[in-house]
C-alpha atoms as a PDB file:
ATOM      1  CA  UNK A   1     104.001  86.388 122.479  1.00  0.00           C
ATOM      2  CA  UNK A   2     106.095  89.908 123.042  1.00  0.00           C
ATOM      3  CA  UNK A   3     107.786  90.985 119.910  1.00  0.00           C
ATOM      4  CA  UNK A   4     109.180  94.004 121.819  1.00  0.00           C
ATOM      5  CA  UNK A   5     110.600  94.003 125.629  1.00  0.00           C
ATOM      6  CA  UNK A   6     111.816  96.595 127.692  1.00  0.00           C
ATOM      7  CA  UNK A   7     113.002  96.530 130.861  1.00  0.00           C
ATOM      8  CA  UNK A   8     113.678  99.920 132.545  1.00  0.00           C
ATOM      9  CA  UNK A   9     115.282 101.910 129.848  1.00  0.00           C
ATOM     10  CA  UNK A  10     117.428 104.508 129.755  1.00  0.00           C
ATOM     11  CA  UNK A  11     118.993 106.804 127.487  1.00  0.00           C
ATOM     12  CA  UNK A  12     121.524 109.521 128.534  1.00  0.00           C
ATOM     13  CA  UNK A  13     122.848 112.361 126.643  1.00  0.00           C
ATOM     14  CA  UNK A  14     125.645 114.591 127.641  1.00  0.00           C
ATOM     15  CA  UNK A  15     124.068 118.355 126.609  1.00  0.00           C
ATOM     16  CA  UNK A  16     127.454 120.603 127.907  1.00  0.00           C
ATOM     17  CA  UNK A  17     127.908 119.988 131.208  1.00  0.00           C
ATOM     18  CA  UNK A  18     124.087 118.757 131.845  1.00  0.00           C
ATOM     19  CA  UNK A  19     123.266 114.768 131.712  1.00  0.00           C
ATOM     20  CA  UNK A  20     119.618 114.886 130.213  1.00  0.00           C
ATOM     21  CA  UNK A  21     118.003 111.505 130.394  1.00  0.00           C
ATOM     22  CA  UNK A  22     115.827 110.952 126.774  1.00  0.00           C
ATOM     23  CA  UNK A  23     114.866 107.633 128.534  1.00  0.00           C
ATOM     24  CA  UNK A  24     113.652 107.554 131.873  1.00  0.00           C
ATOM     25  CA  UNK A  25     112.681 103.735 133.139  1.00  0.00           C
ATOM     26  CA  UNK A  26     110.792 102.981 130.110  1.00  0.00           C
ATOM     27  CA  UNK A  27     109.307  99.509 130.372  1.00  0.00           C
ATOM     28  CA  UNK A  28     106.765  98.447 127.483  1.00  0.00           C
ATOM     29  CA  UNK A  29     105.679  95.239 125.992  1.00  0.00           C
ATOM     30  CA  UNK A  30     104.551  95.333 121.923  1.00  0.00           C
ATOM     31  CA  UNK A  31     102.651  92.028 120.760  1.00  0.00           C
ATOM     32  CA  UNK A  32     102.816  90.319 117.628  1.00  0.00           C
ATOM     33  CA  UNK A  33     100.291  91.659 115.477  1.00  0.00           C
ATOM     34  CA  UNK A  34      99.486  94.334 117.015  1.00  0.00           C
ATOM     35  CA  UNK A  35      99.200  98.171 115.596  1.00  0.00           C
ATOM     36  CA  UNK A  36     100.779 100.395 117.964  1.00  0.00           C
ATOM     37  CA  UNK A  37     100.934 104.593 118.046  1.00  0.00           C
ATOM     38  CA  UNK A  38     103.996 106.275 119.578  1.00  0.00           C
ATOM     39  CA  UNK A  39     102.942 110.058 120.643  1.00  0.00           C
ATOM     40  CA  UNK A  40     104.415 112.434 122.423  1.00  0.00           C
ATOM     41  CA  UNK A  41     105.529 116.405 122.089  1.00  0.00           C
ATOM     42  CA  UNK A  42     109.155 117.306 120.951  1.00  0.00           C
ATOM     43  CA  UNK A  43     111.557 116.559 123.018  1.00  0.00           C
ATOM     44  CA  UNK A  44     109.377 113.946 125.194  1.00  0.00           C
ATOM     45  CA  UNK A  45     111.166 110.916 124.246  1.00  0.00           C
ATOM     46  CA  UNK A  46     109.708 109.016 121.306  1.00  0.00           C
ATOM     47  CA  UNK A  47     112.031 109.597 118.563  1.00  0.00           C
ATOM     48  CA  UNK A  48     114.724 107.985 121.180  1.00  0.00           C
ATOM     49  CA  UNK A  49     112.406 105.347 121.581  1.00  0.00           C
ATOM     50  CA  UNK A  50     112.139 104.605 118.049  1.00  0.00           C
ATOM     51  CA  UNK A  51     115.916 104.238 117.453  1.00  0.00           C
ATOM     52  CA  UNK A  52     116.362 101.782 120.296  1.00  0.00           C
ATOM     53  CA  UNK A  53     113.575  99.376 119.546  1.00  0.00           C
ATOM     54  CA  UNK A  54     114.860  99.634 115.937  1.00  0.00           C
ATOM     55  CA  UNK A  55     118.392  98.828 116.612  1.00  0.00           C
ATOM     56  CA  UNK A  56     119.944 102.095 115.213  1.00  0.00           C
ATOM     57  CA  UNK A  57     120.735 103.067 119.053  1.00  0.00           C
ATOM     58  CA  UNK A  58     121.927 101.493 122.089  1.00  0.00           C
ATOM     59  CA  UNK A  59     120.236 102.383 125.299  1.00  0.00           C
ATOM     60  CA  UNK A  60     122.247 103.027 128.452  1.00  0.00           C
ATOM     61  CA  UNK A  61     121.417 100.850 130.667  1.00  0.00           C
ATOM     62  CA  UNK A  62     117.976  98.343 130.603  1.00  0.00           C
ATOM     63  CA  UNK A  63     117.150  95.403 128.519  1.00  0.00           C
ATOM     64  CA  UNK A  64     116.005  95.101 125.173  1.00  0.00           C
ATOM     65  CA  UNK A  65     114.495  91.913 123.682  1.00  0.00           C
ATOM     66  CA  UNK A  66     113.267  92.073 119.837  1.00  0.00           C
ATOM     67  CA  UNK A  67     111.568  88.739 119.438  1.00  0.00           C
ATOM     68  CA  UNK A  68     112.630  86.744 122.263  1.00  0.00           C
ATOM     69  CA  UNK A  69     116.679  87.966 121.710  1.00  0.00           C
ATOM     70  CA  UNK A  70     118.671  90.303 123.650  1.00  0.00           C
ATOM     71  CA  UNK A  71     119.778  93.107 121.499  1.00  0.00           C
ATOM     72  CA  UNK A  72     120.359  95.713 124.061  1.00  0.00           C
ATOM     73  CA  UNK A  73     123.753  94.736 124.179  1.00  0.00           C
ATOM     74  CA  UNK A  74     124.823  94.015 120.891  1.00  0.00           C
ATOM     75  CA  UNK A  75     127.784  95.152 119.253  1.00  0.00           C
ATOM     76  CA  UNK A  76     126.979  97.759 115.997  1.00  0.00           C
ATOM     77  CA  UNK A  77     127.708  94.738 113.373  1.00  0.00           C
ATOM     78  CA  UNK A  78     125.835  92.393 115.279  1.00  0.00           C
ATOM     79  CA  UNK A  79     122.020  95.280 115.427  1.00  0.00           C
ATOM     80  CA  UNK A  80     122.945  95.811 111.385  1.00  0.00           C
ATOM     81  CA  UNK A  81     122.074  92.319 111.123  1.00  0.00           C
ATOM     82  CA  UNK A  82     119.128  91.984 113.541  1.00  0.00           C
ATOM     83  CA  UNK A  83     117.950  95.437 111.478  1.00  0.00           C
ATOM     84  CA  UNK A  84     118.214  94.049 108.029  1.00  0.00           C
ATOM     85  CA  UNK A  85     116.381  90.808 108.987  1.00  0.00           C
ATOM     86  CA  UNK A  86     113.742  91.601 111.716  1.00  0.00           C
ATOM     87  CA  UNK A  87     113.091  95.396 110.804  1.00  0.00           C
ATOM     88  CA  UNK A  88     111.549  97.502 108.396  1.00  0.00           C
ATOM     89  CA  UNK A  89     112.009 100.988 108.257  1.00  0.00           C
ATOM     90  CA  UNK A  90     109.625 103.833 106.528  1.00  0.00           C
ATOM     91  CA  UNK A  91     110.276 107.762 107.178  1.00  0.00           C
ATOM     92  CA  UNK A  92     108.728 110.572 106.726  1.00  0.00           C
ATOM     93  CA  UNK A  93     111.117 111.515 103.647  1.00  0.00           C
ATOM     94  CA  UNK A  94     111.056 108.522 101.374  1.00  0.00           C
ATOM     95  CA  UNK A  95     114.809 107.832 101.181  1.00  0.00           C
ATOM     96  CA  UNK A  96     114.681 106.604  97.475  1.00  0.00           C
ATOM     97  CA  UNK A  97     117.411 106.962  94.823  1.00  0.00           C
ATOM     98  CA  UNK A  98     116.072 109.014  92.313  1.00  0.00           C
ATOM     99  CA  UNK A  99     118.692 107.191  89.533  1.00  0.00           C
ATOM    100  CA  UNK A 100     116.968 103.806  90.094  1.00  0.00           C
ATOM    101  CA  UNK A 101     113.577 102.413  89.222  1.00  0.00           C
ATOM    102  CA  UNK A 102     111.131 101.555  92.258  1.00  0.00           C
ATOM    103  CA  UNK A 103     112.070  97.928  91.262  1.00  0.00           C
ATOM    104  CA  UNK A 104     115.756  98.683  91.631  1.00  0.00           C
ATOM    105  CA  UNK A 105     114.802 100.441  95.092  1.00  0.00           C
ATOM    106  CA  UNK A 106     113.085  98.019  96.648  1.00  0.00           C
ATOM    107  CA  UNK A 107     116.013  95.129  95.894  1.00  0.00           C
ATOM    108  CA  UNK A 108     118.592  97.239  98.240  1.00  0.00           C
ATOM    109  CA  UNK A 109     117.843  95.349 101.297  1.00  0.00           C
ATOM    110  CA  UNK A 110     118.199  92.270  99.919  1.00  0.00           C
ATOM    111  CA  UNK A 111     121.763  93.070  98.151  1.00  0.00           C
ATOM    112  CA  UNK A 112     123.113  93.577 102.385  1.00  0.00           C
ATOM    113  CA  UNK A 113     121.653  90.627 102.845  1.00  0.00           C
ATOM    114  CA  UNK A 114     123.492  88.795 100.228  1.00  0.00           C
ATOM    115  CA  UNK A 115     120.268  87.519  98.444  1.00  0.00           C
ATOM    116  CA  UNK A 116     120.867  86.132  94.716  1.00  0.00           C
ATOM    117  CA  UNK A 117     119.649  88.215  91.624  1.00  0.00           C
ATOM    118  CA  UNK A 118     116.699  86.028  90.080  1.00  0.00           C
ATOM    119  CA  UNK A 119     115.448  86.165  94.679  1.00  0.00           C
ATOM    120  CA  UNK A 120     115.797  89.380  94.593  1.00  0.00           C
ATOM    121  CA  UNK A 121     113.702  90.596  91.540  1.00  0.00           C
ATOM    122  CA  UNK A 122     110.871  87.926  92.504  1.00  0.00           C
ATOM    123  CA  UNK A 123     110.560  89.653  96.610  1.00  0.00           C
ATOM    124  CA  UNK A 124     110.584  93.013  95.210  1.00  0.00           C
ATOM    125  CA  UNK A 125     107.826  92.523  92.604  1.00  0.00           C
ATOM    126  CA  UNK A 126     105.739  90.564  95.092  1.00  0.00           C
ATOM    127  CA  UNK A 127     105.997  93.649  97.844  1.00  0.00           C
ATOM    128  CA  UNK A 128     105.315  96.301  95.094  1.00  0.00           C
ATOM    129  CA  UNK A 129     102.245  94.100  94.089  1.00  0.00           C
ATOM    130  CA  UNK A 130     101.607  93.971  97.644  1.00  0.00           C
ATOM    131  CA  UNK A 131     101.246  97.941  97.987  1.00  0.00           C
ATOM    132  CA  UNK A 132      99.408  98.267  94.466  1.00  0.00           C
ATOM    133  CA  UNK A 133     102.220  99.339  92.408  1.00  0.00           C
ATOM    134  CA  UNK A 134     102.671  96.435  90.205  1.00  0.00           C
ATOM    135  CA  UNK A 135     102.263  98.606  86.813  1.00  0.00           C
ATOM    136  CA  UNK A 136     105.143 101.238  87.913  1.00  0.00           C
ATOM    137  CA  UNK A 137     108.212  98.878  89.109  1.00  0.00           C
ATOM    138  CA  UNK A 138     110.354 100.535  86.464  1.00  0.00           C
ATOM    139  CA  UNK A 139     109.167 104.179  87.641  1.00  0.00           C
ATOM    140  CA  UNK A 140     111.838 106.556  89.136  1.00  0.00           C
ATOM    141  CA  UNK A 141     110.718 108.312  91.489  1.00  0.00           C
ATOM    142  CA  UNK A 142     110.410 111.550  89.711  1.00  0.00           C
ATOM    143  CA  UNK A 143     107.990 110.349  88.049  1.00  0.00           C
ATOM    144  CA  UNK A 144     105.464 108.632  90.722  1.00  0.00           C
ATOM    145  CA  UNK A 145     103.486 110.736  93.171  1.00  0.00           C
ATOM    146  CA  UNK A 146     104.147 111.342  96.659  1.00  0.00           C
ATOM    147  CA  UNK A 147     102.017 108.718  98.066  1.00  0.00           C
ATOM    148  CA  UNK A 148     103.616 106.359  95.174  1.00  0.00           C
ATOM    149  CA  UNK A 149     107.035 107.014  96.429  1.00  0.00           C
ATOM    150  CA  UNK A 150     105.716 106.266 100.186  1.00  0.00           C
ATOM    151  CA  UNK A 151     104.385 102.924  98.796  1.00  0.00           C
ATOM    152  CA  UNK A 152     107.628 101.572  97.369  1.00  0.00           C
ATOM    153  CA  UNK A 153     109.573 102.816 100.524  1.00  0.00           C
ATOM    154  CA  UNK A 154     106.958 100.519 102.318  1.00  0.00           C
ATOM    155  CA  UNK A 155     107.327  98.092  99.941  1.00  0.00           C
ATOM    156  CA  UNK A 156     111.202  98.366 100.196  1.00  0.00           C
ATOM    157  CA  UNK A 157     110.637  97.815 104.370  1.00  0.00           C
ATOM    158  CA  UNK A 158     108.373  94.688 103.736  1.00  0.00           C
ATOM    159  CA  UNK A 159     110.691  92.892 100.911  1.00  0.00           C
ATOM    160  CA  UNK A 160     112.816  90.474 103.808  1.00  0.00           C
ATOM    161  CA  UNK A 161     109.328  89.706 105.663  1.00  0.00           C
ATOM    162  CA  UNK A 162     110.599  91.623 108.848  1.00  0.00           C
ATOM    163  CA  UNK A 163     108.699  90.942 112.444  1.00  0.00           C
ATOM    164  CA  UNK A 164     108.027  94.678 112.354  1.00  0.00           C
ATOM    165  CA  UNK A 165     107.407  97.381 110.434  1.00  0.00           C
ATOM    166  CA  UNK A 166     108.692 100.981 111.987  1.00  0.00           C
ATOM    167  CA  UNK A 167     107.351 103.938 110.725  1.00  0.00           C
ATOM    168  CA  UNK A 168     108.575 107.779 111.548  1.00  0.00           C
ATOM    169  CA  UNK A 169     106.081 110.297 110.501  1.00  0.00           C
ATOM    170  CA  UNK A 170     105.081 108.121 107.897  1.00  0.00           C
ATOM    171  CA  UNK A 171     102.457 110.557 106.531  1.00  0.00           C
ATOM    172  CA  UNK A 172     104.245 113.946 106.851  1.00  0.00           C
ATOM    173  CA  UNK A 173     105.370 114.902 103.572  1.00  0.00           C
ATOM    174  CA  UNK A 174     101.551 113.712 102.221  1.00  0.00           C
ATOM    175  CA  UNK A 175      98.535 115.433 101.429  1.00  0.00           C
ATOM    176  CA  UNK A 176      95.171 114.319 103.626  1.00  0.00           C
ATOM    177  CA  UNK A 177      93.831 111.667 101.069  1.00  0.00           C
ATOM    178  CA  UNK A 178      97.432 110.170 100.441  1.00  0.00           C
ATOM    179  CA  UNK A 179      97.819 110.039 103.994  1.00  0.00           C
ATOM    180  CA  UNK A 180      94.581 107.475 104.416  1.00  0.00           C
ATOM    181  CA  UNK A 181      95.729 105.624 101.602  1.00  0.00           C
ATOM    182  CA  UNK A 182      98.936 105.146 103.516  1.00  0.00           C
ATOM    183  CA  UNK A 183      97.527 104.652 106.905  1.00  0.00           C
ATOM    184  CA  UNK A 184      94.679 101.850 104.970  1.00  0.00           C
ATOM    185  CA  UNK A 185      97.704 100.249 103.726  1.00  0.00           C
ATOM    186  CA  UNK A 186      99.292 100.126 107.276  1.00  0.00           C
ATOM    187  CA  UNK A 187      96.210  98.344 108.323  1.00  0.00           C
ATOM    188  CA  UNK A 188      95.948  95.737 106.026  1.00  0.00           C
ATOM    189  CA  UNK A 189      99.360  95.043 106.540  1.00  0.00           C
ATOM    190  CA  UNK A 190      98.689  94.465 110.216  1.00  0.00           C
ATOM    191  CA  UNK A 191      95.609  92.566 109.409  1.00  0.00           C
ATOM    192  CA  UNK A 192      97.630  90.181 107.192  1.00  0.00           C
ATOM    193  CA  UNK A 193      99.716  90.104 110.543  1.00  0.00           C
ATOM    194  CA  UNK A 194     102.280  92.162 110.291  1.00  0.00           C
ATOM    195  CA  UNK A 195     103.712  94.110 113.425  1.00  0.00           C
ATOM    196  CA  UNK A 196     103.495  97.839 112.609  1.00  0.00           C
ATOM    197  CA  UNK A 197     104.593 100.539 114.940  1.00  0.00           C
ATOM    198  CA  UNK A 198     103.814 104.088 113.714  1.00  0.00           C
ATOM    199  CA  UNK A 199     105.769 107.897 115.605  1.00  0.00           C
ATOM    200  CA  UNK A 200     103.498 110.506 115.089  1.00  0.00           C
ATOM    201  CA  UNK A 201     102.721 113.584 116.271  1.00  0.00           C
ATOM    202  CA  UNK A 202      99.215 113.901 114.664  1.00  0.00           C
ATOM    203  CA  UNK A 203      96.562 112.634 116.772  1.00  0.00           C
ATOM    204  CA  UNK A 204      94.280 111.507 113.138  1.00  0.00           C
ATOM    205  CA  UNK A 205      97.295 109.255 112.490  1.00  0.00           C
ATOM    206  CA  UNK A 206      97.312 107.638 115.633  1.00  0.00           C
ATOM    207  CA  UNK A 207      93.712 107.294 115.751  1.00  0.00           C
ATOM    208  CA  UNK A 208      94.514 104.395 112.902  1.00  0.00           C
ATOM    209  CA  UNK A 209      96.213 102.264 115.297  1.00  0.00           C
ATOM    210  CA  UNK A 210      94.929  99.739 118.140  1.00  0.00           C
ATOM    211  CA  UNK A 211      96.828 101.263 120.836  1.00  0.00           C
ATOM    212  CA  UNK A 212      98.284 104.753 121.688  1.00  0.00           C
ATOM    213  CA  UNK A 213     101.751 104.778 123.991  1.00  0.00           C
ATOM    214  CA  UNK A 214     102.189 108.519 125.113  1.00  0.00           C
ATOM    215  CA  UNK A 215     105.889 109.479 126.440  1.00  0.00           C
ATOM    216  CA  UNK A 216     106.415 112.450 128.214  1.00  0.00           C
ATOM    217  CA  UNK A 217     109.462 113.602 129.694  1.00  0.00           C
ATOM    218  CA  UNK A 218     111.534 110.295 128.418  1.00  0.00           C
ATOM    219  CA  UNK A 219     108.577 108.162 130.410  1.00  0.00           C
ATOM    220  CA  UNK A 220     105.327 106.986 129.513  1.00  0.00           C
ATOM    221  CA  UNK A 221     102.611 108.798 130.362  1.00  0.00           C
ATOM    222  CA  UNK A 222      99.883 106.339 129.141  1.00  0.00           C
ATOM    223  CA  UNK A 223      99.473 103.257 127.557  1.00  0.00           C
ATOM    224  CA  UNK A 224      96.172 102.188 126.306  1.00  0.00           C
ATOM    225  CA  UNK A 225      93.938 100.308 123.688  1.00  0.00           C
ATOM    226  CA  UNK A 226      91.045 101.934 121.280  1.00  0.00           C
ATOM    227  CA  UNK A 227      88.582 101.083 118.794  1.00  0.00           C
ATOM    228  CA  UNK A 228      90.913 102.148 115.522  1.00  0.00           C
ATOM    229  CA  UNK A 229      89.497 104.336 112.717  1.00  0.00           C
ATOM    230  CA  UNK A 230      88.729 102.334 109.339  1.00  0.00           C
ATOM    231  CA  UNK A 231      90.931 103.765 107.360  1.00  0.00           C
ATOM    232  CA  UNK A 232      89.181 102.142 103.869  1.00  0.00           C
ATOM    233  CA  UNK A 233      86.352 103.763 105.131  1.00  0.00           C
ATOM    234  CA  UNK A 234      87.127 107.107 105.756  1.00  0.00           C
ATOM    235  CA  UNK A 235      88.643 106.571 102.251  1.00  0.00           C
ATOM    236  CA  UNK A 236      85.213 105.876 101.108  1.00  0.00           C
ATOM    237  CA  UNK A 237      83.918 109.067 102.630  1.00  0.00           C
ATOM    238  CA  UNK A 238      86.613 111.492 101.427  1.00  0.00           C
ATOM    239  CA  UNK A 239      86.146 113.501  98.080  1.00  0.00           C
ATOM    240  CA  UNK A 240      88.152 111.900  94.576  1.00  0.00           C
ATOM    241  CA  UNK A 241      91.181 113.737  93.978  1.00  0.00           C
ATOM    242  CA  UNK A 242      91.000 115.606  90.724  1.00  0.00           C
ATOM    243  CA  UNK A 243      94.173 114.185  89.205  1.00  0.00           C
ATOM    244  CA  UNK A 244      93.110 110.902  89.686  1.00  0.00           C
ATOM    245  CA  UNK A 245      91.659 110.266  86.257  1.00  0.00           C
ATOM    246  CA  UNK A 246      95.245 111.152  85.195  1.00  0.00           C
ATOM    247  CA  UNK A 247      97.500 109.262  87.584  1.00  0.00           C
ATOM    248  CA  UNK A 248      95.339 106.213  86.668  1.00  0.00           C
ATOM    249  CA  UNK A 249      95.702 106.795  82.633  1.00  0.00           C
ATOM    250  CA  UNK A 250      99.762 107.880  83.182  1.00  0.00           C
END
């Protein structure tokens, strides 16, 4: 069953006097369960992409339907909601609040959604077990790694059980290794069935997911289905970080 629908999208921008169109007739379908790769170079039309299907922009004319519901013409209140519930969001800078734990960072979802105390410390232990951090929930994030932090902003984007997981350059503040880690994670969270749709512009990211979309000029320029790379494997294959023996024993 379609998770995602479009129906010949657009997205205008005013530039000065100029009309540019970001979205150009985009129509794409996205399964349940499936592991999809958004490419394309700067200004091609991804990024725009992204925010519509993820409810943080409204496209200009088209349809939208997230899970069988018409969002495309929602009012701002009304895509907050659908975001909260259906959606979760990982960037490429972590977005964590340095003051609070990874415990405390991983509840905020659920305190917009209105979900009681005792709820909300139960989720957000479960998701951090979920992504292997069950011995740092009362880190800050000062003092957890990079590819720590990116785990309990995943964790923090998996706490309401959304229909899809959205990542933006999920692995571009992280070093090679951490970025496998993150991109095995990504796969066992689709494998458990989770929806995950990753914008990249690195093709060895992409290469992680089932199937690459490529826009160009606010279009698609292909749409097709590969063999993914095993990301547990190429973990497997890649050299032991020296400071490993010490993040372990921290």
């Amino acid at each position: 069953m379609p998770l995602i629908e479009t129906e010949n999208l657009t997205r205008l921008y005013k530039l000065g006097g100029e009309t540019v169109a970001a979205l150009d007739g985009v129509s794409v379908s996205i399964d349940e369960g499936e592991f999809v790769a958004v490419m394309g170079p700067s200004g091609s039309g991804k990024s725009t992409f992204m925010n519509v299907i993820g409810c943080l922009d409204k496209p200009t004319s088209g349809l939208y339907r997230l899970d069988g519901e018409l969002v495309s013409t929602m009012n701002r209140d009304a895509l907050a909601a659908v975001r909260n519930k259906k959606i979760g969001f990982v960037f490429q800078q972590f977005h964590l609040l340095d003051r609070l734990d990874a415990l405390a960072n991983v509840e905020l979802p659920m305190l917009y959604a209105e979900t009681d105390r005792a709820m909300r410390k139960e989720k957000a232990i479960a998701a951090l077990t979920r992504v292997g951090l069950s011995e740092r929930i009362h880190h800050r994030p000062t003092q957890l790694s990079g590819g720590q932090q990116q785990r309990v902003a995943v964790a923090r984007a998996l706490v309401n059980n959304p229909k899809m997981l959205l990542a933006d350059e999920p692995t571009g503040a992280l070093d090679s290794r951490t970025s496998v880690e993150i991109m095995a994670l990504f796969q066992e969270l689709n494998r458990e069935g989770t929806t995950v749709v990753v914008v990249t512009h690195e093709p060895d990211v992409a290469a992680y997911a089932k199937r690459l979309i490529r826009f160009l000029d606010g279009r698609v320029l292909s749409d097709r289905r590969h063999e993914p790379v095993d990301a547990a494997k190429r973990l497997e294959q890649m050299p032991k970080p020296h400071h490993a023996h010490q993040e372990a024993a921290e």
